[in-house]
C-alpha atoms as a PDB file:
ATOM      1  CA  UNK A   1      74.721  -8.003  96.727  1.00  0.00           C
ATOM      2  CA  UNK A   2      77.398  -7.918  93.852  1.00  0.00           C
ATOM      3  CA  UNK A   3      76.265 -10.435  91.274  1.00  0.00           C
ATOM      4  CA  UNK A   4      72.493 -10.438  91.776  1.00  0.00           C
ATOM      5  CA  UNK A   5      70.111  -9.371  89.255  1.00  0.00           C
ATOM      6  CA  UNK A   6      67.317  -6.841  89.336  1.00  0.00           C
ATOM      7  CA  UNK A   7      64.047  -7.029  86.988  1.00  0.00           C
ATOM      8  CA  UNK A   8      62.383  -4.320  85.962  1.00  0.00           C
ATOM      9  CA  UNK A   9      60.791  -2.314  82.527  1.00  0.00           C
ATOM     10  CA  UNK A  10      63.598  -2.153  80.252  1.00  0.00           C
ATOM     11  CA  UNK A  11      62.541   1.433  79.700  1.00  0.00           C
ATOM     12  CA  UNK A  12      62.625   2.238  83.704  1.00  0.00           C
ATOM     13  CA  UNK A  13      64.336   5.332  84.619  1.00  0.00           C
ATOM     14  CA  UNK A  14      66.376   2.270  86.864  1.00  0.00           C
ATOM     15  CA  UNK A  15      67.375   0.508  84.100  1.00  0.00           C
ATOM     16  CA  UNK A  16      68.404   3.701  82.006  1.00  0.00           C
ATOM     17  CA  UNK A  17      69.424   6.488  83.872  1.00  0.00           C
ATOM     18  CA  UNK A  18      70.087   4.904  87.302  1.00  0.00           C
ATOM     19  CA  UNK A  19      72.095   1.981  85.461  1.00  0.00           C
ATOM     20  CA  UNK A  20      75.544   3.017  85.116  1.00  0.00           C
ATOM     21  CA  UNK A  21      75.270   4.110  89.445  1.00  0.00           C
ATOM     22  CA  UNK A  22      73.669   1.016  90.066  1.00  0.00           C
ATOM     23  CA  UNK A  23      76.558  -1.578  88.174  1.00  0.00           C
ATOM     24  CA  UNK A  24      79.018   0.755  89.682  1.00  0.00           C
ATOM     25  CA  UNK A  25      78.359   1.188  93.522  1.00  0.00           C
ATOM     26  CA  UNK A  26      76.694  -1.920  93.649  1.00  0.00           C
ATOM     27  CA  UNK A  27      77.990  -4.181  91.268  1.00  0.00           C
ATOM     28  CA  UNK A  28      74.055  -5.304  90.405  1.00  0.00           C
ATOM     29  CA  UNK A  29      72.415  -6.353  87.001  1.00  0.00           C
ATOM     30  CA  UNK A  30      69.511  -5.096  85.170  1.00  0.00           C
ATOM     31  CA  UNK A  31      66.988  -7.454  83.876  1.00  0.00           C
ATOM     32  CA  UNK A  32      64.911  -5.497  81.271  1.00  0.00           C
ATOM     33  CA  UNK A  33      61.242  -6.430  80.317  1.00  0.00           C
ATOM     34  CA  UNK A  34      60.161  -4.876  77.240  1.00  0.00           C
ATOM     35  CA  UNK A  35      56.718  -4.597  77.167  1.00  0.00           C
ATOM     36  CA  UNK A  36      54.541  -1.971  75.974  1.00  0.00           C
ATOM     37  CA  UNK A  37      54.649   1.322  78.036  1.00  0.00           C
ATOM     38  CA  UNK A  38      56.761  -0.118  80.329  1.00  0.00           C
ATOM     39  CA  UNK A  39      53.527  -1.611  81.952  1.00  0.00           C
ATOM     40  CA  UNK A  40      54.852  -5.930  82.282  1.00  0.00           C
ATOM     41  CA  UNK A  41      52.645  -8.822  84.212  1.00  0.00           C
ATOM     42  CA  UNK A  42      53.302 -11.002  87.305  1.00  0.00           C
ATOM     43  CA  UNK A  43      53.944 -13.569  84.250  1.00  0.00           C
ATOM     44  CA  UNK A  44      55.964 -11.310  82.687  1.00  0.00           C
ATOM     45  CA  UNK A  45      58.137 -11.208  86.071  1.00  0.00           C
ATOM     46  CA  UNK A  46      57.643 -14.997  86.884  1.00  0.00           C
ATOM     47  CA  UNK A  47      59.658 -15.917  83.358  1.00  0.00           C
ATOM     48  CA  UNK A  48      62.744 -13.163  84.101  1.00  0.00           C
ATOM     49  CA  UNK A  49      63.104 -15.230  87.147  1.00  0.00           C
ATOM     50  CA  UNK A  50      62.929 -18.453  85.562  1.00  0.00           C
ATOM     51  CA  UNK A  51      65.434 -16.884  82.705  1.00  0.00           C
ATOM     52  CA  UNK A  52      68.116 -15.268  84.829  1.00  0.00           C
ATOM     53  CA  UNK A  53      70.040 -18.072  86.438  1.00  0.00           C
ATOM     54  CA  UNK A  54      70.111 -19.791  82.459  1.00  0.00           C
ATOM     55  CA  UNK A  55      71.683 -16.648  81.460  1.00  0.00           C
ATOM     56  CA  UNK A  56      74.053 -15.814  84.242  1.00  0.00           C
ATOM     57  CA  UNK A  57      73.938 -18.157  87.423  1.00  0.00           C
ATOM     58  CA  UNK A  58      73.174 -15.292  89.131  1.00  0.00           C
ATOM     59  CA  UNK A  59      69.560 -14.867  91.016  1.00  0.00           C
ATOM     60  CA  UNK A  60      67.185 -12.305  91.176  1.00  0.00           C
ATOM     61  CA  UNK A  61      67.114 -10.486  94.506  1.00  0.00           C
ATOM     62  CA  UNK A  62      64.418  -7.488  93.473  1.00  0.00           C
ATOM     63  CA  UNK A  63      61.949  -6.744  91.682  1.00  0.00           C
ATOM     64  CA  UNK A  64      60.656  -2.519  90.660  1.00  0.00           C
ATOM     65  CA  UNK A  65      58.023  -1.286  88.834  1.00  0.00           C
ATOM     66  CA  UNK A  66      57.960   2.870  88.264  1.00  0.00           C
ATOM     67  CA  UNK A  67      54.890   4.013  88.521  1.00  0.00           C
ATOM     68  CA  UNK A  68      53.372   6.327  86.613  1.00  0.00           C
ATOM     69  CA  UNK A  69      56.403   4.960  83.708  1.00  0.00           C
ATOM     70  CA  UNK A  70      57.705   7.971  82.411  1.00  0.00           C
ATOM     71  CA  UNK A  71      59.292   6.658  79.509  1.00  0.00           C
ATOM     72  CA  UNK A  72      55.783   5.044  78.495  1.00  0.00           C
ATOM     73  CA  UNK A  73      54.292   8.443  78.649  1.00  0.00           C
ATOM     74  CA  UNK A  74      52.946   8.579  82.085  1.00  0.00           C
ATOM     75  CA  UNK A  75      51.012   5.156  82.234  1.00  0.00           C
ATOM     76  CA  UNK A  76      49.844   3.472  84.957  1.00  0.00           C
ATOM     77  CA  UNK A  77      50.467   0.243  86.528  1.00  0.00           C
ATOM     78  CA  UNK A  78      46.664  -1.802  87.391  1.00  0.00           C
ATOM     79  CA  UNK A  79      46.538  -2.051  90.923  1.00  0.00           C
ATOM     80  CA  UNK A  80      45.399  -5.554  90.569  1.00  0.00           C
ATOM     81  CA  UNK A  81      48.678  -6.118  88.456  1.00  0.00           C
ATOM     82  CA  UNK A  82      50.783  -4.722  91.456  1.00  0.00           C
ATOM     83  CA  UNK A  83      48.642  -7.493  93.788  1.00  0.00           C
ATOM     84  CA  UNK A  84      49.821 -10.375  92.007  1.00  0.00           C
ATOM     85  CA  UNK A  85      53.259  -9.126  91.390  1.00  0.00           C
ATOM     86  CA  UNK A  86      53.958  -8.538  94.774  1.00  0.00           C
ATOM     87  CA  UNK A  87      52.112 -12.102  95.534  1.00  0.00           C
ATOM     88  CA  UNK A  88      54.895 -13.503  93.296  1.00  0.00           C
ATOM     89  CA  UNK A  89      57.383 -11.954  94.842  1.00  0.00           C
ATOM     90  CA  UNK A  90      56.240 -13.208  98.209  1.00  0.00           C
ATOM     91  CA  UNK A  91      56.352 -16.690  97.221  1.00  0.00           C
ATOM     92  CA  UNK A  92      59.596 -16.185  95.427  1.00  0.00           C
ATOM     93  CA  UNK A  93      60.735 -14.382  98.793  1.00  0.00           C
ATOM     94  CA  UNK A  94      62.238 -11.366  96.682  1.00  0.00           C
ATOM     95  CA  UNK A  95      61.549  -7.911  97.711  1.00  0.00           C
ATOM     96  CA  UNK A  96      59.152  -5.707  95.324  1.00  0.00           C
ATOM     97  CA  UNK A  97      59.800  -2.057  95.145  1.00  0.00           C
ATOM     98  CA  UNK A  98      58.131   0.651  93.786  1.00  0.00           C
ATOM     99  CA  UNK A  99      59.555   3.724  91.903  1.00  0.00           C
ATOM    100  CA  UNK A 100      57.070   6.074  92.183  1.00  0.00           C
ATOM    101  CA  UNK A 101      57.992   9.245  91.444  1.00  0.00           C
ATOM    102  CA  UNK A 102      54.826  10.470  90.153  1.00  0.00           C
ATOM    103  CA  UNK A 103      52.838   7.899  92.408  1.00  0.00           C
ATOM    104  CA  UNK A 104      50.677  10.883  92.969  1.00  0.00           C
ATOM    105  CA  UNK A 105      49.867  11.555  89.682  1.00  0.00           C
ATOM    106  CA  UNK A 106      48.811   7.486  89.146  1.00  0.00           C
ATOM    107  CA  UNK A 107      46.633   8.088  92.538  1.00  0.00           C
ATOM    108  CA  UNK A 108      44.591  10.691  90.958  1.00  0.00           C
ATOM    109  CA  UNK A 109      44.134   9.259  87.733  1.00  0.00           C
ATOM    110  CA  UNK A 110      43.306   5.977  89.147  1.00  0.00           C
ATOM    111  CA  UNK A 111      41.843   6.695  92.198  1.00  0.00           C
ATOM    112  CA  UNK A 112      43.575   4.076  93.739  1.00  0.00           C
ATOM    113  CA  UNK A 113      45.142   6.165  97.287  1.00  0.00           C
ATOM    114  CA  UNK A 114      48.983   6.360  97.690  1.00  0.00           C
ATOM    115  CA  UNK A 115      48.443   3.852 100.691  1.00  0.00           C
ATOM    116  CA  UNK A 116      47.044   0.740  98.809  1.00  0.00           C
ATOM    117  CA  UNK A 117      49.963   0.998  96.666  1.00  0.00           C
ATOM    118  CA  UNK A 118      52.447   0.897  99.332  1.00  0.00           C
ATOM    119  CA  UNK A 119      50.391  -2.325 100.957  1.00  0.00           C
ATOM    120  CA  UNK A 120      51.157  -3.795  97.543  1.00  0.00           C
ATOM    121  CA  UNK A 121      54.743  -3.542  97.738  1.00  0.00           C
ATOM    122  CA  UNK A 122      57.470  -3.981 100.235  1.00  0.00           C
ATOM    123  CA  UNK A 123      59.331  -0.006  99.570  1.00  0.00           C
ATOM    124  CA  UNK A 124      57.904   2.687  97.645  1.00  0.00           C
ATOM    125  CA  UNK A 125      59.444   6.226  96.937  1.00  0.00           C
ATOM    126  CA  UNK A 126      58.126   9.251  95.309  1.00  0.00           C
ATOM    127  CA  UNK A 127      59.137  12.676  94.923  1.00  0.00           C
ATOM    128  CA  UNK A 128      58.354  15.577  96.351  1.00  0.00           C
ATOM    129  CA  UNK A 129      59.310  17.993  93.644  1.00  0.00           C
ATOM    130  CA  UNK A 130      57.685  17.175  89.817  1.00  0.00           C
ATOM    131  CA  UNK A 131      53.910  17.348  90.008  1.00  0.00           C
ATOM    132  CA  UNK A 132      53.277  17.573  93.831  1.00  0.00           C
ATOM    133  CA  UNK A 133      55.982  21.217  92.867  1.00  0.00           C
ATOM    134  CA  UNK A 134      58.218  21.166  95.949  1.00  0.00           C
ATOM    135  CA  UNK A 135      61.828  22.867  95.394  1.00  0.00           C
ATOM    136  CA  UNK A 136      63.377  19.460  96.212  1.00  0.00           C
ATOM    137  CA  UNK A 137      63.134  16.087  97.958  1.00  0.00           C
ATOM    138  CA  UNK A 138      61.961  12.874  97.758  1.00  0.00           C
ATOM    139  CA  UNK A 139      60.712  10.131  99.938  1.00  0.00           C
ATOM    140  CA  UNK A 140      61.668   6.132 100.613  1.00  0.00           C
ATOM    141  CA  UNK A 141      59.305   4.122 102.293  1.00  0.00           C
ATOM    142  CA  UNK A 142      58.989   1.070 103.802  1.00  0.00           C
ATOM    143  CA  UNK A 143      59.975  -1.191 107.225  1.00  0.00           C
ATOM    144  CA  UNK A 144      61.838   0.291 109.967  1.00  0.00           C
ATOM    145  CA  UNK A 145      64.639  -2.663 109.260  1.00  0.00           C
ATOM    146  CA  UNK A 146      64.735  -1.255 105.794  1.00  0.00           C
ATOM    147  CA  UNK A 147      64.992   2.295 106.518  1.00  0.00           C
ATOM    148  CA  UNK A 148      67.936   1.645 109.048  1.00  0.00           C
ATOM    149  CA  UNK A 149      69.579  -0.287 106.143  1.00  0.00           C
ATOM    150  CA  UNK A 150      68.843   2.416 103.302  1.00  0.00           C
ATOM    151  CA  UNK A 151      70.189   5.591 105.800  1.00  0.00           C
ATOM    152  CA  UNK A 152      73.232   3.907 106.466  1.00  0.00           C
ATOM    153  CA  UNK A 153      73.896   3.072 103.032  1.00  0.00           C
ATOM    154  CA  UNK A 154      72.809   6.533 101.810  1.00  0.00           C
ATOM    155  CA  UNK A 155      75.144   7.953 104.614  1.00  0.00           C
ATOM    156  CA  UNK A 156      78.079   6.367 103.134  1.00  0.00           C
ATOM    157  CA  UNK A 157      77.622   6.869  99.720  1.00  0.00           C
ATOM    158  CA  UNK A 158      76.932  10.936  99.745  1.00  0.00           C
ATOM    159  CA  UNK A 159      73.319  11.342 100.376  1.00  0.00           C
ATOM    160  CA  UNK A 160      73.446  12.503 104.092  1.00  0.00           C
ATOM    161  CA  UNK A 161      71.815  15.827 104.671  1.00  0.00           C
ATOM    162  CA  UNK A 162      72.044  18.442 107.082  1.00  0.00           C
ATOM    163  CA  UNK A 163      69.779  21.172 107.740  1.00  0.00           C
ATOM    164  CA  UNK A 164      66.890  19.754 105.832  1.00  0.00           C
ATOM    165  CA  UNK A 165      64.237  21.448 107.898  1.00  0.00           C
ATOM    166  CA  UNK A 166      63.309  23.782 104.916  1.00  0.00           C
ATOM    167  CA  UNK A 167      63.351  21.288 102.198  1.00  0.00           C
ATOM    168  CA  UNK A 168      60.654  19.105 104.329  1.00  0.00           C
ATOM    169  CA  UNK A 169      59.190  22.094 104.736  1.00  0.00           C
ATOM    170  CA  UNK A 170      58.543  22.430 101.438  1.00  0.00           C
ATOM    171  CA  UNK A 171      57.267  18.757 100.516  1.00  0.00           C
ATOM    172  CA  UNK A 172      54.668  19.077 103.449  1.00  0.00           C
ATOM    173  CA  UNK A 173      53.107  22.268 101.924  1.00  0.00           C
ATOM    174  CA  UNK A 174      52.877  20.278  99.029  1.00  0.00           C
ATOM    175  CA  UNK A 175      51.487  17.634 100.428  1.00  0.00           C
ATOM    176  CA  UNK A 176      48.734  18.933 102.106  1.00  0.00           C
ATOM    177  CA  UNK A 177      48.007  21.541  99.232  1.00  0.00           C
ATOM    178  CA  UNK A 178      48.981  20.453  95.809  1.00  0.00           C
ATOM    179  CA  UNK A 179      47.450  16.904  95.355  1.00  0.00           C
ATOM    180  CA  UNK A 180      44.206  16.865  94.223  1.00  0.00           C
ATOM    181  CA  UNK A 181      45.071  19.905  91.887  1.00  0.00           C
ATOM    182  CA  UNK A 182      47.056  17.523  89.826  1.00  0.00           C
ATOM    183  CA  UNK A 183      43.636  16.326  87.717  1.00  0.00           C
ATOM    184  CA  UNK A 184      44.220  20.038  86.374  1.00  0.00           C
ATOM    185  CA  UNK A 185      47.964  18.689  84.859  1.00  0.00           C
ATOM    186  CA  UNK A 186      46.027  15.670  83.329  1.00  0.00           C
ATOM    187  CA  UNK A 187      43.324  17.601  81.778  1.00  0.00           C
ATOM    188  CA  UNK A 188      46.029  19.868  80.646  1.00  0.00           C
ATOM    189  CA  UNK A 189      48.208  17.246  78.943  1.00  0.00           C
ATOM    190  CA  UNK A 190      45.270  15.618  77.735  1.00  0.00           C
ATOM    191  CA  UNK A 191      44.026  18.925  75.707  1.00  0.00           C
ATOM    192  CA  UNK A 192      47.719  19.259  74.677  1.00  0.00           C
ATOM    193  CA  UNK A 193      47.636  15.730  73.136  1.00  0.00           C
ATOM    194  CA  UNK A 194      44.092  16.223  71.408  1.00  0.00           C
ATOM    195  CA  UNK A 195      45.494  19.860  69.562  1.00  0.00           C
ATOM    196  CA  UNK A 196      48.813  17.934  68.752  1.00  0.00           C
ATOM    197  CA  UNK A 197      47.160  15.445  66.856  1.00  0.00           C
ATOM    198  CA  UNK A 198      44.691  17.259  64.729  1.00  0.00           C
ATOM    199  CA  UNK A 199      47.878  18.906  63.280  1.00  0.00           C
ATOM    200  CA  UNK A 200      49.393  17.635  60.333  1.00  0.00           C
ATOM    201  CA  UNK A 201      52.346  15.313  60.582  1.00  0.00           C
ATOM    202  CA  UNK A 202      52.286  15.065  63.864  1.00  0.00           C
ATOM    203  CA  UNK A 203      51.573  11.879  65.873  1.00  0.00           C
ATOM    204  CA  UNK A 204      50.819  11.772  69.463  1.00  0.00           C
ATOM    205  CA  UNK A 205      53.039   7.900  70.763  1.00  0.00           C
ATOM    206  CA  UNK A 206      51.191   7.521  73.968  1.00  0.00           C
ATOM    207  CA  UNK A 207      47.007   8.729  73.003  1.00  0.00           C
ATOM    208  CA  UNK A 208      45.225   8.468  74.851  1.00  0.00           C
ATOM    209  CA  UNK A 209      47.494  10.157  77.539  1.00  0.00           C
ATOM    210  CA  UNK A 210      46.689   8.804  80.669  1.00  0.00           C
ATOM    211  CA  UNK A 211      48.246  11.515  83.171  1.00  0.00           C
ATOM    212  CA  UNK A 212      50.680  14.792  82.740  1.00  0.00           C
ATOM    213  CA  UNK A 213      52.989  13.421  79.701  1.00  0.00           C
ATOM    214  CA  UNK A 214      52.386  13.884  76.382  1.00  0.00           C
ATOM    215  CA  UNK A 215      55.197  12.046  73.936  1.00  0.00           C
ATOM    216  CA  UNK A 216      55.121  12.619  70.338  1.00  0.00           C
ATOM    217  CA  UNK A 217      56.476  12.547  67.258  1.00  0.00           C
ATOM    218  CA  UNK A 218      57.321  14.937  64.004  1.00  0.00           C
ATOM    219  CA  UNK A 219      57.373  12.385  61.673  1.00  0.00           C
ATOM    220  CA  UNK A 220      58.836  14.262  58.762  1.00  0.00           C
ATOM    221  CA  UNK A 221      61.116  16.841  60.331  1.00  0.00           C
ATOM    222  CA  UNK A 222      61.381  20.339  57.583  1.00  0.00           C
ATOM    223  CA  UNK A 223      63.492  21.913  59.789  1.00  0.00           C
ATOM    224  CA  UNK A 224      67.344  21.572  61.771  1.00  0.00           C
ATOM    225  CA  UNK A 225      66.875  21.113  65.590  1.00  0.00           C
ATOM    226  CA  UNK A 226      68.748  24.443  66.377  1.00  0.00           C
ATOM    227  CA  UNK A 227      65.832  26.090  63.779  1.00  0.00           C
ATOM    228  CA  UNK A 228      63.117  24.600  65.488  1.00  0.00           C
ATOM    229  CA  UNK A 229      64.484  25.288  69.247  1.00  0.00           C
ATOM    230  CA  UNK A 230      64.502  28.954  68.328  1.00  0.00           C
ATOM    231  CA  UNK A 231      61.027  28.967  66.850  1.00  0.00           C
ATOM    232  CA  UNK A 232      59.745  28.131  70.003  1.00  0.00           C
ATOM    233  CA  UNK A 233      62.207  30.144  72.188  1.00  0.00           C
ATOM    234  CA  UNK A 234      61.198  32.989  70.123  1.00  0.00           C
ATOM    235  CA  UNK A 235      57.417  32.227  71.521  1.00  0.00           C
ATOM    236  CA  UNK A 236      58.518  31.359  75.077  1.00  0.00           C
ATOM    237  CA  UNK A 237      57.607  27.620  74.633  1.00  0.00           C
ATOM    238  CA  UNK A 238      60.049  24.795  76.068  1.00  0.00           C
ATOM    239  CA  UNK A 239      59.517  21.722  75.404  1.00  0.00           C
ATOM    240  CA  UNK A 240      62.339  18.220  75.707  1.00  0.00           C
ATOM    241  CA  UNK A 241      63.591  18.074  72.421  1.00  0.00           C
ATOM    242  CA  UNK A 242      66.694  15.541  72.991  1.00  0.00           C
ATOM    243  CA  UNK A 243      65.032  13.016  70.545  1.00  0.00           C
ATOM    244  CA  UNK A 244      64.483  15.527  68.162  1.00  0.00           C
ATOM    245  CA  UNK A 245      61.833  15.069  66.101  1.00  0.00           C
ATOM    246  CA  UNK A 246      60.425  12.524  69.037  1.00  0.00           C
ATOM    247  CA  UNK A 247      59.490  14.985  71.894  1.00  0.00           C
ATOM    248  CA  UNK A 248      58.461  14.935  75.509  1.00  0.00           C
ATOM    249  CA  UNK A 249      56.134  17.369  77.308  1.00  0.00           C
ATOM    250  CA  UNK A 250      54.818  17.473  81.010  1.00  0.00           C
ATOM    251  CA  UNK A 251      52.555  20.064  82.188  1.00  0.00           C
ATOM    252  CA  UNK A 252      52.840  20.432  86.385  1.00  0.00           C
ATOM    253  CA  UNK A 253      52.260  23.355  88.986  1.00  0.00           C
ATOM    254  CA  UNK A 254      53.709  26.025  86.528  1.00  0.00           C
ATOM    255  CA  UNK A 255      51.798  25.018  83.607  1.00  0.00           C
ATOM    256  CA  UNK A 256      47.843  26.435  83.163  1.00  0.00           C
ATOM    257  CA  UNK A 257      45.356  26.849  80.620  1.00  0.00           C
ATOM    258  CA  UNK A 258      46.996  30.077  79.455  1.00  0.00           C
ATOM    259  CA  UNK A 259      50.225  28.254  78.571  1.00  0.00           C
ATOM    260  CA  UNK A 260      48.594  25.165  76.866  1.00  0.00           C
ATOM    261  CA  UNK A 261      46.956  27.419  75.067  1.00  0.00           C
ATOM    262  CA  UNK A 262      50.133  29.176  74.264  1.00  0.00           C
ATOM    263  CA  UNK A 263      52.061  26.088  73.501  1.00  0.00           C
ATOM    264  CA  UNK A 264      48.989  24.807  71.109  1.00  0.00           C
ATOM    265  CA  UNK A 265      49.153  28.498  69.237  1.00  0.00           C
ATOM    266  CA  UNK A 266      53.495  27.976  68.487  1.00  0.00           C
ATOM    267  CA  UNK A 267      53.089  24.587  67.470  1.00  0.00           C
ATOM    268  CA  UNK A 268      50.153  25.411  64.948  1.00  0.00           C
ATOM    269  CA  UNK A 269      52.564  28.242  63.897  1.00  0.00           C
ATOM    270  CA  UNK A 270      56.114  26.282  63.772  1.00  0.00           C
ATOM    271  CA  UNK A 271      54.708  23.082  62.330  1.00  0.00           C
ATOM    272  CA  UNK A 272      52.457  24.566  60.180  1.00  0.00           C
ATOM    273  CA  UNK A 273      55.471  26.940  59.036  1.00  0.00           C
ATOM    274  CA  UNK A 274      57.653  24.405  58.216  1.00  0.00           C
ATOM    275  CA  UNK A 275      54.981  22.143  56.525  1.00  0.00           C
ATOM    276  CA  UNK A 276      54.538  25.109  54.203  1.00  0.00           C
END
C-alpha cells in the first residue's frame, strides 16, 4: 500500500533497477541492508523493522531476498538463513518473498531443491530465460489468493499476455532439459575467475565465485573504454563493461569450454598489452 516500506539488500536488483517502477506505480519505499554480497541475517531484518517506523512512521509490509544476488556476484543465500528469516517474518506477520531469478543456479550449487526454498518463503519467482536459456519468461509463485491478486494487478498495469503458448513452450523444454547442465556454467565461471586472477593487475571482487558470475576489477586501467571495447570486439569477446574498469561476466547455455578458453586467451592478450 502507498506509504509502506519494503526491506531488502541494498544492492537487490529491487532496490536498484526495479526502484524507480516500484516508488512510481506503487508509491512503496525501499529499505536497503548493506551487507556483504548482498547476503543479510534474520537479525539483520529484525533491526530494519525495528528502524523503519523511527525513520518514517511508516511500517514494513515485505520482506525479499534475491537469490543467487547478482550484484554480489552470484552468492547464495544459506538455506538455514532463509528458515529463520521467514520465521521472523511469520511472527512479524509480513510476507517474505523471494527474487530468484537464478534460483536454479543457487539449487545446483547448493543442492538445496527449488522446492525447499519456496517452503521457506511465502512467493518466489525465477526466470525462465538466463541460465535455465529459454527465449523469454519468467515465473511467480505462491498461494492461489496471491496469484489472483498478482494477475489482476499485472493485468492492469501492462503485463497481460496473449498467445503465450510458445513462450511456455520454451521454459518447459528448459525445464526438463537444461538444469542440471548448469554445474557446467559454474565450473566455467569458476575457471574464468582462477585465469583472471593469475594475471597481473587484475583482481577477481567476488573469489571464490560461487555460481555463473565472475565480477572483477582492472585496477589500474592503461587504456580508454572505447580502446579496450574494441580489443575485445576485435577477438569476438563481450563482456559488461558499464563500470569500466569494474566488469561483470556470466557464462550460461551459450558459453563452453571453447569460449572460456577464448575469453582467457584476449584477456591475457589485452591486459597484458596494455600493461606493456
Amino acid at each position: 500500500r502507498p506509504g509502506d516500506i519494503i526491506v531488502a539488500s541494498e544492492s537487490s536488483h529491487v532496490a536498484g533497477r526495479e526502484g524507480p517502477g516500484i516508488s512510481n506505480l506503487a508509491a512503496v519505499a525501499i529499505l536497503g541492508i548493506d551487507t556483504p554480497g548482498g547476503i543479510f541475517t534474520a537479525d539483520d531484518v529484525a533491526g530494519a523493522i525495528k528502524e523503519a517506523p523511527l525513520r518514517s512512521r511508516a511500517k514494513v509490509r515485505l520482506v525479499t531476498a534475491e537469490n543467487t544476488h547478482n550484484a554480489g556476484g552470484g552468492t547464495i543465500f544459506p538455506i538455514a538463513s532463509l528458515r529463520r528469516i521467514h520465521s521472523l517474518c511469520r511472527k512479524t506477520d509480513i510476507p517474505f518473498h523471494i527474487d530468484g531469478s537464478r534460483i536454479f543456479n543457487a539449487s545446483v550449487a547448493s543442492g538445496v531443491t527449488p522446492a525447499d526454498y519456496g517452503k521457506v518463503c511465502h512467493s518466489l519467482m525465477f526466470c525462465l530465460s538466463k541460465g535455465l536459456g529459454a527465449p523469454v519468461g519468467s515465473i511467480v509463485v505462491g498461494s492461489r489468493d496471491f496469484l489472483e491478486e498478482a494477475r489482476s494487478v499485472g493485468v492492469r498495469i501492462g503485463g497481460g499476455m496473449r498467445q503465450s503458448g510458445i513462450v511456455a513452450a520454451g521454459g518447459l523444454y528448459a525445464l526438463r532439459n537444461n538444469v542440471r547442465r548448469m554445474a557446467e556454467d559454474h565450473e566455467n565461471a569458476k575457471t574464468l575467475a582462477r585465469s583472471l586472477a593469475d594475471l597481473p593487475g587484475i583482481e577477481v571482487i567476488n573469489a571464490p565465485v560461487e555460481t555463473n558470475i565472475v565480477l572483477f576489477q582492472w585496477k589500474i586501467p592503461t587504456v580508454s573504454l572505447p580502446e579496450f571495447q574494441e580489443a575485445l570486439h576485435e577477438r569476438g569477446v563481450l563482456v559488461d563493461d558499464r563500470s569500466f574498469p569494474f566488469f561483470r561476466a556470466v557464462t550460461h547455455l551459450g558459453i563452453g569450454k571453447k569460449e572460456i578458453a577464448r575469453a582467457v586467451r584476449t584477456f591475457r592478450q589485452v591486459f597484458g598489452r596494455a600493461a606493456a
